[in-house]
C-alpha atoms as a PDB file:
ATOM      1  CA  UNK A   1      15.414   8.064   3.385  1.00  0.00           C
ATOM      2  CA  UNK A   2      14.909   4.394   3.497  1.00  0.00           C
ATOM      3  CA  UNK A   3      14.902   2.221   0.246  1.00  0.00           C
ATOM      4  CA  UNK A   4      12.056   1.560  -1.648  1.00  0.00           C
ATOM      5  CA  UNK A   5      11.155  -1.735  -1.295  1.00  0.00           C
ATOM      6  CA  UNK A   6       8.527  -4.236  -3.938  1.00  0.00           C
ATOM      7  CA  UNK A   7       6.171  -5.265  -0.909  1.00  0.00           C
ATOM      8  CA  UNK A   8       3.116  -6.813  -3.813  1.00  0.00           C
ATOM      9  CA  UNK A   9       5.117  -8.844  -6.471  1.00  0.00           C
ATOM     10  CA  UNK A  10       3.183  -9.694  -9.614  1.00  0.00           C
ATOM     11  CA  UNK A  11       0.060 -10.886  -7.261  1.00  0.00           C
ATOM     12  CA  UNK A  12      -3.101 -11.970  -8.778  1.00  0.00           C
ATOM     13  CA  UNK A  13      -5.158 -12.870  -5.713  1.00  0.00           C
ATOM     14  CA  UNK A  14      -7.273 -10.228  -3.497  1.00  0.00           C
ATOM     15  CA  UNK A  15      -8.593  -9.802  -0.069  1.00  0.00           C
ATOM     16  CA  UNK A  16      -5.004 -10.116   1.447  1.00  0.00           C
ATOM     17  CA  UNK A  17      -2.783  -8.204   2.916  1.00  0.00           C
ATOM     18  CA  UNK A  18       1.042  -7.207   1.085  1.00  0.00           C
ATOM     19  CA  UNK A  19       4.364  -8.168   3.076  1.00  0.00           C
ATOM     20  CA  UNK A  20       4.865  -5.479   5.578  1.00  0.00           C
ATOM     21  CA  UNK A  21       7.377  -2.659   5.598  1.00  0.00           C
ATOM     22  CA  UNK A  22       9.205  -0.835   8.420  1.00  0.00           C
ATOM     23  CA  UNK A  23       9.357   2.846   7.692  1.00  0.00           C
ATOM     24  CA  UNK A  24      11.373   3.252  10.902  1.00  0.00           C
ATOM     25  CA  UNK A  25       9.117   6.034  12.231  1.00  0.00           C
ATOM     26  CA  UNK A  26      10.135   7.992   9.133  1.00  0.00           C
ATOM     27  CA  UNK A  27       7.575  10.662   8.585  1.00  0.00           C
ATOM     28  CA  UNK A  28       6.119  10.529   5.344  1.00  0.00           C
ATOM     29  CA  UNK A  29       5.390   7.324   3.339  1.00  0.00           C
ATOM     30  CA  UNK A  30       4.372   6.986  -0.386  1.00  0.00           C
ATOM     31  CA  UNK A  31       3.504   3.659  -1.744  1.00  0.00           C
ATOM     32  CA  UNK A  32       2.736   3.315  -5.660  1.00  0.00           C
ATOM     33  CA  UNK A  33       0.692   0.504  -6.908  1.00  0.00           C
ATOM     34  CA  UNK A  34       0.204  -0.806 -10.403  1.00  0.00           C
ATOM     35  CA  UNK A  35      -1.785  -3.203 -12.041  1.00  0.00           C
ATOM     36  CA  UNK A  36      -1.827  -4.545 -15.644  1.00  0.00           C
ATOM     37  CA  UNK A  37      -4.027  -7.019 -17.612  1.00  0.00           C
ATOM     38  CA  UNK A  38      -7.920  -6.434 -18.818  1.00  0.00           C
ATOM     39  CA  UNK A  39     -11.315  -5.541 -17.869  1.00  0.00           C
ATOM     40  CA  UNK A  40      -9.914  -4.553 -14.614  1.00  0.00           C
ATOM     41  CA  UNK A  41     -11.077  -3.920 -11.200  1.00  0.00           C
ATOM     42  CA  UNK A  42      -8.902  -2.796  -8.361  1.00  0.00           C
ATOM     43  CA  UNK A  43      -9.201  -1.482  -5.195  1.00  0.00           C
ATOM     44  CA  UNK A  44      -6.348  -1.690  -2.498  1.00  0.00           C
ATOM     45  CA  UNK A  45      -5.823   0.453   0.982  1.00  0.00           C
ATOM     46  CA  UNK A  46      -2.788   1.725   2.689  1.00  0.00           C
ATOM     47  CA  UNK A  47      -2.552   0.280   6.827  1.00  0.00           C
ATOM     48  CA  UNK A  48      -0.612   1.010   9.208  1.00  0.00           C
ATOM     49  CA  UNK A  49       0.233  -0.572  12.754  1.00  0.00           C
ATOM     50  CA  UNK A  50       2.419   0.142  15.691  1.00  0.00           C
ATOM     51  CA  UNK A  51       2.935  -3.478  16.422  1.00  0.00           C
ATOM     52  CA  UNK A  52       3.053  -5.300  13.219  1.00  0.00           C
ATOM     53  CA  UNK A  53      -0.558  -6.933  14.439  1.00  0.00           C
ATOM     54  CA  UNK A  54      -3.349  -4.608  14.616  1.00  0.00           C
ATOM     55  CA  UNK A  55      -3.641  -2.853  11.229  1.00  0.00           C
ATOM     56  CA  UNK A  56      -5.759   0.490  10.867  1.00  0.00           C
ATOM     57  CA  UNK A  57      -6.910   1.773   7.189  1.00  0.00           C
ATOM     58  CA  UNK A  58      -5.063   5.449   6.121  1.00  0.00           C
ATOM     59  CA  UNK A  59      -6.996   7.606   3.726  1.00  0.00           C
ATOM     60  CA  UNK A  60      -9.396   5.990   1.423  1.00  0.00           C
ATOM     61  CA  UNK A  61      -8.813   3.258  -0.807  1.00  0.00           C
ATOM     62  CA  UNK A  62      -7.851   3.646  -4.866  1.00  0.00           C
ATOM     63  CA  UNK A  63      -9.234   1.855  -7.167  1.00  0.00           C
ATOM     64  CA  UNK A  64      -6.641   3.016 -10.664  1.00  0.00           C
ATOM     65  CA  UNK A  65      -3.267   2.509 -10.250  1.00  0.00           C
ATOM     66  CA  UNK A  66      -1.294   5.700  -8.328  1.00  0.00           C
ATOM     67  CA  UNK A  67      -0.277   7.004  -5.037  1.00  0.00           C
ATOM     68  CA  UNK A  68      -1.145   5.950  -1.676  1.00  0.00           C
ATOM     69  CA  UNK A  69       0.241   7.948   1.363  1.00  0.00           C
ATOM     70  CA  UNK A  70       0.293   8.254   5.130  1.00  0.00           C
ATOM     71  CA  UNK A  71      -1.728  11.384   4.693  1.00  0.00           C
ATOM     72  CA  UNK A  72      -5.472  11.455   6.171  1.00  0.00           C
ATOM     73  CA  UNK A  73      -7.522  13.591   5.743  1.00  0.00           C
ATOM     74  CA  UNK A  74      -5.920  17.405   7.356  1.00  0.00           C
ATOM     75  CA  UNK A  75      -2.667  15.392   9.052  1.00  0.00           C
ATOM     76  CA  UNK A  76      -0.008  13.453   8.247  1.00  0.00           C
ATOM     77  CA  UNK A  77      -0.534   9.790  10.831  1.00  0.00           C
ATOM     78  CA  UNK A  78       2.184   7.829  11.912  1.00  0.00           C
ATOM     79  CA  UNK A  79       3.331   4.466  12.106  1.00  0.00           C
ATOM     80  CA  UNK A  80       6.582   2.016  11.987  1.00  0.00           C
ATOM     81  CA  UNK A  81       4.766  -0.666  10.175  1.00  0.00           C
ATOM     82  CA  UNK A  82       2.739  -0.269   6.846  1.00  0.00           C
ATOM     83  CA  UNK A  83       1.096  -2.523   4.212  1.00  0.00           C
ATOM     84  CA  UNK A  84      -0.954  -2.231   1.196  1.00  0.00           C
ATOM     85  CA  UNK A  85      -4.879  -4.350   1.654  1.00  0.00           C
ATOM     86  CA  UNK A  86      -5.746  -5.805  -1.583  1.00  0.00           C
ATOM     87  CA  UNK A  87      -9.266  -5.544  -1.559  1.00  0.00           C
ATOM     88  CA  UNK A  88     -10.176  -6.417  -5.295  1.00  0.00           C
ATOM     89  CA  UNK A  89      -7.709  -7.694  -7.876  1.00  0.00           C
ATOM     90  CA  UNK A  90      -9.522  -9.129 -10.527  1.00  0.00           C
ATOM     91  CA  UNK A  91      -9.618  -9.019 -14.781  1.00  0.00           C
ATOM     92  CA  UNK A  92      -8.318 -11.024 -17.252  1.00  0.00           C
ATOM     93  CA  UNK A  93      -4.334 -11.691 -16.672  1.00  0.00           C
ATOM     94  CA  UNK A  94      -4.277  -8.852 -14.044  1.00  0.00           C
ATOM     95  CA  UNK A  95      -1.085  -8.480 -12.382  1.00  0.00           C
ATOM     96  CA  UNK A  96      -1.055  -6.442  -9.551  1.00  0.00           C
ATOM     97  CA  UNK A  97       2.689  -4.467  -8.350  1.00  0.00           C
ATOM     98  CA  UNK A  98       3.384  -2.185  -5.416  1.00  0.00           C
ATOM     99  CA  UNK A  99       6.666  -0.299  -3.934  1.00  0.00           C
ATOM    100  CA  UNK A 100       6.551   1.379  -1.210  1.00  0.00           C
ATOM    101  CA  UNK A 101       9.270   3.815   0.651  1.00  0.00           C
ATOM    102  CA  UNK A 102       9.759   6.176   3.347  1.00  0.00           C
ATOM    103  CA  UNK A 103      11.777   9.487   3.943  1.00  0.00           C
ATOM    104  CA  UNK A 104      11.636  12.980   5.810  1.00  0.00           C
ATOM    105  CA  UNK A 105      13.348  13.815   8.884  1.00  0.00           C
END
């Protein structure tokens, strides 16, 4: 198991990307992302790339703080690189968090 590492640090800007994280080909990886503030609106995407370049969306996008995963649809997907797309971050004083970590053998 790797160590979970902060990759979105009290951000309050959308439509970018989070600092990337190298799950080492680990198989499955579970990112949890919280925001705080008011009259919030989120929505934020797991992607994953194989050279740290081209990104590709996992899964669907949340839009409440929880769990994103490497899961899609009926199979687990793999990839050594993975970041969290802030699509919308917005309210009043909204904060937005995320950790993400990787494990299995």
């Amino acid at each position: 198991m790797l160590p979970v590492d902060k990759i979105i640090d009290d951000e309050a800007g959308q439509s970018k990307a989070s600092n990337t994280f190298n799950a080492q080909w680990y198989q499955y990886v579970t990112a949890y992302v919280k925001q705080t503030g008011t009259g919030l609106s989120l929505s934020v995407k797991l992607q994953g790339s194989i050279n740290n370049a081209d990104w590709v969306d996992i899964g669907a996008a949340i839009t409440a703080n929880g769990i994103l995963n490497n899961f899609d649809g009926t199979k687990l997907v793999y990839y050594p690189y993975y970041r969290i797309y802030i699509t919308t971050n917005s309210g009043t004083n909204n904060l937005l968090n995320a950790w993400i970590g990787a494990g299995g053998s």
